[in-house]
N, C-alpha and C. Protein backbone atom coordinates (compact mmCIF):
# COMPACT_ATOMS: atom_id res chain seq x y z
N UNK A 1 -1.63 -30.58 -1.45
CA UNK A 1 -1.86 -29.24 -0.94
C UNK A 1 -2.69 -29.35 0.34
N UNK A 2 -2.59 -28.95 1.60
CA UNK A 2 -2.68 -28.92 2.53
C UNK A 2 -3.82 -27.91 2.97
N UNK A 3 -4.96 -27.74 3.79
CA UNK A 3 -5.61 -26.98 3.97
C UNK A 3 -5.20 -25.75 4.31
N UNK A 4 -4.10 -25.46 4.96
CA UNK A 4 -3.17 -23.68 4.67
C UNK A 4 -3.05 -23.37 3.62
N UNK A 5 -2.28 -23.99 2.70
CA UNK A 5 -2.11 -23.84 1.61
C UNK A 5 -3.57 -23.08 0.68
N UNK A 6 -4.41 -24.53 0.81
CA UNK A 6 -5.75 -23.77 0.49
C UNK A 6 -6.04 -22.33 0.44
N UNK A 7 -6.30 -22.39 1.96
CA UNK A 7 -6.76 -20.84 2.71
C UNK A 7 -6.02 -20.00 1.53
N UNK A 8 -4.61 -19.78 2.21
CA UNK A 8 -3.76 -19.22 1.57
C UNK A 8 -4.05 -19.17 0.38
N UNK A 9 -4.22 -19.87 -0.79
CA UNK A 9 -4.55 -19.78 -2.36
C UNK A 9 -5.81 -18.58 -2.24
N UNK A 10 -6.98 -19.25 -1.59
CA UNK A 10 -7.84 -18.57 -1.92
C UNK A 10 -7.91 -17.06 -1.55
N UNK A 11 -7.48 -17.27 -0.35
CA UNK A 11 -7.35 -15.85 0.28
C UNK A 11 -6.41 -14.69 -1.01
N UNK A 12 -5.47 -15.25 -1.41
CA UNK A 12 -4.62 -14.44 -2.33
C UNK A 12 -5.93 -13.89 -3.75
N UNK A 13 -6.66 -14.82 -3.96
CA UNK A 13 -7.42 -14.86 -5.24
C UNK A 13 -8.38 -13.71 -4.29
N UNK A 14 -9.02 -13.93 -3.67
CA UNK A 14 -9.95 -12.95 -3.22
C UNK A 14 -9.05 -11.55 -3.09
N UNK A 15 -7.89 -11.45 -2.66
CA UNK A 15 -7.47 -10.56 -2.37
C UNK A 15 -7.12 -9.67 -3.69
N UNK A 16 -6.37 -10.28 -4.68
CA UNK A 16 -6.28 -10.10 -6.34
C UNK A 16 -7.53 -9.51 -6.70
N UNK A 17 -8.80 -10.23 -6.61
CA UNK A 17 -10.21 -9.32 -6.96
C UNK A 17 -10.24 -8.27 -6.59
N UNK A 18 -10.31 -8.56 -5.15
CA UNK A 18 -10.44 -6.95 -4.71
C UNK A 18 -9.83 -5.97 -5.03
N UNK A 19 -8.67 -6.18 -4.96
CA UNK A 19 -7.71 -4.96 -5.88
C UNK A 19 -7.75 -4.58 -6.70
N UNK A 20 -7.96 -5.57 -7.58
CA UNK A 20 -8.24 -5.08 -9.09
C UNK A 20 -9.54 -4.22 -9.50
N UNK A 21 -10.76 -5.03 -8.42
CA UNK A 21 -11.75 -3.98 -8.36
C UNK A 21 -12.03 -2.71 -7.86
N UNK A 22 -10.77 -2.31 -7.09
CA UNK A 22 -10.77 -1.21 -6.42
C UNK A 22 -10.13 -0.21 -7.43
N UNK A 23 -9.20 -0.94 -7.92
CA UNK A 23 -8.46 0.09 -8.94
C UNK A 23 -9.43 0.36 -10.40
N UNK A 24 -10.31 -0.90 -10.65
CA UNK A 24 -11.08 -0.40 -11.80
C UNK A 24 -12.21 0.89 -10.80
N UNK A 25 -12.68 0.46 -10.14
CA UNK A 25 -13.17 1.83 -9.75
C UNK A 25 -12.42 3.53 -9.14
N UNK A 26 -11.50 3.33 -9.41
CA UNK A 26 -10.58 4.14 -9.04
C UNK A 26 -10.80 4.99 -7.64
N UNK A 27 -10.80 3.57 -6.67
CA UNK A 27 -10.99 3.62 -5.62
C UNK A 27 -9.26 3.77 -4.56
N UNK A 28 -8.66 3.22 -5.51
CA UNK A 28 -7.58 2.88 -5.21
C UNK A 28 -6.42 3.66 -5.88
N UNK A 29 -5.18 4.01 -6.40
CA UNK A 29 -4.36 4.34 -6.59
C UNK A 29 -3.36 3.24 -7.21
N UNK A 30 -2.91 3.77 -8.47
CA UNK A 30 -2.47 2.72 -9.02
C UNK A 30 -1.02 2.45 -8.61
N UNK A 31 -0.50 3.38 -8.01
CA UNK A 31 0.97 2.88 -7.20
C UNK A 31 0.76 2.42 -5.81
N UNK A 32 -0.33 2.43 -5.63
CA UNK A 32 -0.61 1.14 -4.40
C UNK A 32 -1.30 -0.24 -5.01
N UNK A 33 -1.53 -0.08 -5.71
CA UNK A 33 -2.52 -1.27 -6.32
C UNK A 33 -1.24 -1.78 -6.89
N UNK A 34 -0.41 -1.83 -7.82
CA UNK A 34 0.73 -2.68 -8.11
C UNK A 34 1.23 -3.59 -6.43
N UNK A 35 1.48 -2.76 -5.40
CA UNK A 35 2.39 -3.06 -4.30
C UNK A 35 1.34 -4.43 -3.51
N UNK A 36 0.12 -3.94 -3.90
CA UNK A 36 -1.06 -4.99 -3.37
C UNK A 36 -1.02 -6.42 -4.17
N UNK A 37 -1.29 -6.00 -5.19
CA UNK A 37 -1.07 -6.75 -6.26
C UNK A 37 0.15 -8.03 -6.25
N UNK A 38 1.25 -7.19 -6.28
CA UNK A 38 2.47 -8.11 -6.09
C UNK A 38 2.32 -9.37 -4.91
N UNK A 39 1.76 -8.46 -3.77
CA UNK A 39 1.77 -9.63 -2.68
C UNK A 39 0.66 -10.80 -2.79
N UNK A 40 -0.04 -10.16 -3.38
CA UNK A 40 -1.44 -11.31 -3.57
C UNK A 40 -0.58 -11.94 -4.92
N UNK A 41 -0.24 -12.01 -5.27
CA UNK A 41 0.58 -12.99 -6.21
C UNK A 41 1.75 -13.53 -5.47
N UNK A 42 2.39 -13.57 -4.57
CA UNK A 42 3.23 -13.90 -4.30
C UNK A 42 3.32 -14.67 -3.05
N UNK A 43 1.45 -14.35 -2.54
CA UNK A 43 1.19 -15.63 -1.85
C UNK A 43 0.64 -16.20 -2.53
N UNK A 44 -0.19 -16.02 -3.59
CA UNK A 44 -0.73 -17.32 -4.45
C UNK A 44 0.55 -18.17 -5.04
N UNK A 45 1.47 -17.41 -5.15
CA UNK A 45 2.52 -18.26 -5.68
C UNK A 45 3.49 -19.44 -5.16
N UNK A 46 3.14 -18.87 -3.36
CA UNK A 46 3.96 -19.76 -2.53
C UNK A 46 2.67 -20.77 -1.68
N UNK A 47 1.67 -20.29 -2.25
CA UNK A 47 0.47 -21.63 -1.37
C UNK A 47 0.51 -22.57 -2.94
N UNK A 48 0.82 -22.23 -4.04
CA UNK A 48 0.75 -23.02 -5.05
C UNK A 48 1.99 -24.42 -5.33
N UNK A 49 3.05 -23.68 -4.85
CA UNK A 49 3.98 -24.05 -4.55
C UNK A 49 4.81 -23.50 -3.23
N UNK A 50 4.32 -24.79 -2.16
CA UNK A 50 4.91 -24.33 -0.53
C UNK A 50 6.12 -25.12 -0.74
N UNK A 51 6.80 -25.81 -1.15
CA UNK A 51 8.12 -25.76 -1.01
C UNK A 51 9.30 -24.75 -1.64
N UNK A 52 8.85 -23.92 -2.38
CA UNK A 52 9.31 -22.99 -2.77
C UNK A 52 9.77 -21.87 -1.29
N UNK A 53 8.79 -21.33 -0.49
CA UNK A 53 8.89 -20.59 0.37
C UNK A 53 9.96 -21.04 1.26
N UNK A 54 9.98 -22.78 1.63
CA UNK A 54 10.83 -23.93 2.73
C UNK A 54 12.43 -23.73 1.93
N UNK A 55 12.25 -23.67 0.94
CA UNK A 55 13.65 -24.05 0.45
C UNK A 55 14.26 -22.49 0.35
N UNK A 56 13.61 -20.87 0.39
CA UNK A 56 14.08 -19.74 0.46
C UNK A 56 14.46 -19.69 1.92
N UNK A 57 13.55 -20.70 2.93
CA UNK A 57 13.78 -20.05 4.43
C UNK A 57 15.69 -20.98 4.52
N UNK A 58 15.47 -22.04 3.79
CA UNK A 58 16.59 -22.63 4.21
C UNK A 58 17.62 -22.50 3.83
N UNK A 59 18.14 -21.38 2.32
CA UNK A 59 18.95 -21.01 2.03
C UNK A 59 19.27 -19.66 2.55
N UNK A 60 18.47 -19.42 2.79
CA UNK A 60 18.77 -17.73 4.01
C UNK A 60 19.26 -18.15 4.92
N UNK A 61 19.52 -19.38 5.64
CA UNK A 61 19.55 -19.88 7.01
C UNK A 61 18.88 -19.70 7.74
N UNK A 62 17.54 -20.01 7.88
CA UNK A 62 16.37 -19.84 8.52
C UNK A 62 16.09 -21.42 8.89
N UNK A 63 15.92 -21.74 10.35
CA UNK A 63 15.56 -22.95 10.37
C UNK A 63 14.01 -22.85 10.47
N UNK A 64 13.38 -22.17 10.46
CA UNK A 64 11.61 -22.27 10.71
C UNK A 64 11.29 -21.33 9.88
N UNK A 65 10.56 -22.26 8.53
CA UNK A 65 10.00 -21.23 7.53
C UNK A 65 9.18 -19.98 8.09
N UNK A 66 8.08 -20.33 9.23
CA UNK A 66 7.33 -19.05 9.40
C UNK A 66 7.80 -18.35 10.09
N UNK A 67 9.31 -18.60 11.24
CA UNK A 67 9.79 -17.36 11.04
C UNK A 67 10.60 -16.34 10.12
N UNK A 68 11.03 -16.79 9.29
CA UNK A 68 11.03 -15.75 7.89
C UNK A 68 9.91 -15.21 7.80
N UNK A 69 8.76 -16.10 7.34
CA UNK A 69 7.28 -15.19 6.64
C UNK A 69 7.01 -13.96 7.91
N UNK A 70 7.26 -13.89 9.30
CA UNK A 70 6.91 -13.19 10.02
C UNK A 70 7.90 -12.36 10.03
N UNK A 71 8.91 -12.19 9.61
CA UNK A 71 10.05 -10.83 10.10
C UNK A 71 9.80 -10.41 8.26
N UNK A 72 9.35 -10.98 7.41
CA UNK A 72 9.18 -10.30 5.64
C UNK A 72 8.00 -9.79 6.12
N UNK A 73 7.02 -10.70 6.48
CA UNK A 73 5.74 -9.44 6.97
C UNK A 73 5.41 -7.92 8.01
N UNK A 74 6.63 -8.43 8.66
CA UNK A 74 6.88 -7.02 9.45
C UNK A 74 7.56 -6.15 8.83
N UNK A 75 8.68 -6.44 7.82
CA UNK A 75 9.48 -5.49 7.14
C UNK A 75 8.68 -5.03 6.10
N UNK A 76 7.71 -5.78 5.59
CA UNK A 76 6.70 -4.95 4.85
C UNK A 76 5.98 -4.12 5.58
N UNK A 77 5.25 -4.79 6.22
CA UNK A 77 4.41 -2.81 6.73
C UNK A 77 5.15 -2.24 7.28
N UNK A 78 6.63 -2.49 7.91
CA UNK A 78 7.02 -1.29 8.74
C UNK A 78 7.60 -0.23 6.97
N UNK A 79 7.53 -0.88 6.07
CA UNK A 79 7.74 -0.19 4.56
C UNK A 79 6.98 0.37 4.44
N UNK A 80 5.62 -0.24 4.32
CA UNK A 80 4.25 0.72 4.53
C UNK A 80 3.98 1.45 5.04
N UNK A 81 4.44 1.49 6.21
CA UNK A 81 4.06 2.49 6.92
C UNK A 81 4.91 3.68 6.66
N UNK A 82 5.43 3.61 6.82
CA UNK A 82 6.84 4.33 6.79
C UNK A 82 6.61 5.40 5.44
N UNK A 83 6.47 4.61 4.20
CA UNK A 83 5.70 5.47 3.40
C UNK A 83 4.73 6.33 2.67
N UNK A 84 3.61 5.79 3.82
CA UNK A 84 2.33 6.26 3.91
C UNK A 84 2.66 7.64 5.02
N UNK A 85 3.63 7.70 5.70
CA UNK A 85 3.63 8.63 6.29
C UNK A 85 4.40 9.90 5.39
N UNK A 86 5.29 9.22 5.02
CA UNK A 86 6.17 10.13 3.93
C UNK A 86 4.80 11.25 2.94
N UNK A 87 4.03 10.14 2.61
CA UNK A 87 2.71 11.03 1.67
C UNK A 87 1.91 11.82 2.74
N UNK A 88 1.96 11.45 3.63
CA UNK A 88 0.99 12.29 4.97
C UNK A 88 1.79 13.67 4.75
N UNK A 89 2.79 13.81 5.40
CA UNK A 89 3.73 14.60 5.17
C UNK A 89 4.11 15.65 4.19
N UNK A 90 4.00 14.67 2.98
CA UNK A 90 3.42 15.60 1.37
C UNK A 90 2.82 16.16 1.07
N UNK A 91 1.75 15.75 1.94
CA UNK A 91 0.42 16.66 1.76
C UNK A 91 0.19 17.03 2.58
N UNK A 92 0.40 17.14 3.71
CA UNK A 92 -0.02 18.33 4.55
C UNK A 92 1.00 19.56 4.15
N UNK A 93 2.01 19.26 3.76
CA UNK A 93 2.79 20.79 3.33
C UNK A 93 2.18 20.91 1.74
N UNK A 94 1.47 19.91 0.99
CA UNK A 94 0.63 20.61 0.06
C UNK A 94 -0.93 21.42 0.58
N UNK A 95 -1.03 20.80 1.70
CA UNK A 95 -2.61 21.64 2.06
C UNK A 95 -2.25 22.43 2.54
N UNK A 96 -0.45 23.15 3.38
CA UNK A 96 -0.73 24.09 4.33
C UNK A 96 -0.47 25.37 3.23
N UNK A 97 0.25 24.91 1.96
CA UNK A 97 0.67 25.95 0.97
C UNK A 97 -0.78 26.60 0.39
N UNK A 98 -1.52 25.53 0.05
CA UNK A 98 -2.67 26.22 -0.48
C UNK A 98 -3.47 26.89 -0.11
N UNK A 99 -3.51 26.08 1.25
CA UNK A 99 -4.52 27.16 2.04
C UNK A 99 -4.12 28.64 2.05
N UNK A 100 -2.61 28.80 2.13
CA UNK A 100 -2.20 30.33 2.32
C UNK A 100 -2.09 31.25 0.69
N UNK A 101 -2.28 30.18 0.05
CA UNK A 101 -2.24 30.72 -1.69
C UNK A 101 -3.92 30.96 -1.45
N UNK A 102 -4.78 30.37 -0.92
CA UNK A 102 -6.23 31.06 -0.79
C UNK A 102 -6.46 31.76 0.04
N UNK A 103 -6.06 32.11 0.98
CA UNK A 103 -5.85 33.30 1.92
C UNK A 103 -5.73 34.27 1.25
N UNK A 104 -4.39 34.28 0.52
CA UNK A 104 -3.74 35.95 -0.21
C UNK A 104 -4.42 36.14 -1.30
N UNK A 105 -5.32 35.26 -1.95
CA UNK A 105 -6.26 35.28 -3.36
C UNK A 105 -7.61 35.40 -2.29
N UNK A 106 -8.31 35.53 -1.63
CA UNK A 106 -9.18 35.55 -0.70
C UNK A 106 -9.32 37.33 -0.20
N UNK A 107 -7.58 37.76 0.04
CA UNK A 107 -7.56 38.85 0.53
C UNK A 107 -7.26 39.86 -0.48
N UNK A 108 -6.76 39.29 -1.31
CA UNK A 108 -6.76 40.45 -2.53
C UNK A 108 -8.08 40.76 -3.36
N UNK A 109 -9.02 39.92 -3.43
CA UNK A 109 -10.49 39.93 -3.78
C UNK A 109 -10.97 40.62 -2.93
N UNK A 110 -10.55 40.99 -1.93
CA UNK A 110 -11.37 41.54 -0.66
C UNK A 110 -10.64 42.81 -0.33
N UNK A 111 -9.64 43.26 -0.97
CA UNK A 111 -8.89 44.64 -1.35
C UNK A 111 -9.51 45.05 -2.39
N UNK A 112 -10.15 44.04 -3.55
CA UNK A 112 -10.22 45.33 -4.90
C UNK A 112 -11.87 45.07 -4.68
N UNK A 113 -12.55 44.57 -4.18
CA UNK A 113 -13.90 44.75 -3.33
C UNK A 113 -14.03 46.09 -2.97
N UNK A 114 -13.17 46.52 -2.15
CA UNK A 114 -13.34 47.67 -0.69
C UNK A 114 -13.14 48.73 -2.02
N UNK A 115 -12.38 48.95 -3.03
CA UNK A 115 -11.50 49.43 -4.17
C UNK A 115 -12.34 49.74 -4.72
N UNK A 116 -13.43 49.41 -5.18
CA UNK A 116 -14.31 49.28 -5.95
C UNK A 116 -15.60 50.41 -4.78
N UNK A 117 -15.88 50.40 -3.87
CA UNK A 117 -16.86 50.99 -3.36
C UNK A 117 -16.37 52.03 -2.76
């Protein structure tokens, strides 16, 4: 095992903690914490075993393993992203609804107010 490899191991293990500690504090979200999760296993899995990753680049027809790892790492966050915006999106048409459901509950309190005096 090679000092990348290393890095790589450890970095995955630190990264596994953290997640896990984020989600025990429910800091985190548990349908992001799986997606975190997965990858920190799946580089611990390929710094544990790096010919595993060499022999996927070479049956894809990839002649340079790290360029695979760099176009899977871009197709992941451009996933990420992509769906983090989708929830942006979700919720701002959940905050713009509510706000106007507290508006008309805001203004009807403020009709049987005036109603009242």
């Amino acid at each position: 095992m090679t000092g990348v490899h290393i890095i790589a191991l450890a970095s995955a293990l630190v990264t596994l903690s953290i997640i896990i500690e984020l989600s025990r504090r429910r800091h985190l979200s548990e349908k992001y914490a799986v997606t975190w999760l997965a990858v920190a296993v799946a580089i611990a899995v390929f710094a544990v075993f790096p010919g595993l990753f060499n022999s996927i680049a070479h049956h894809v027809g990839v002649k340079s393993p790290p360029d695979l790892l760099a176009v899977i790492a871009v197709l992941f966050l451009l996933t990420v992203c992509v769906r983090l915006s989708w929830e942006i999106g979700r919720l701002e048409d959940h905050t713009r609804i509510l706000a106007e459901e507290v508006a008309i509950l805001r203004k009807d309190l403020d009709d049987r107010t005036l109603e009242r005096t």
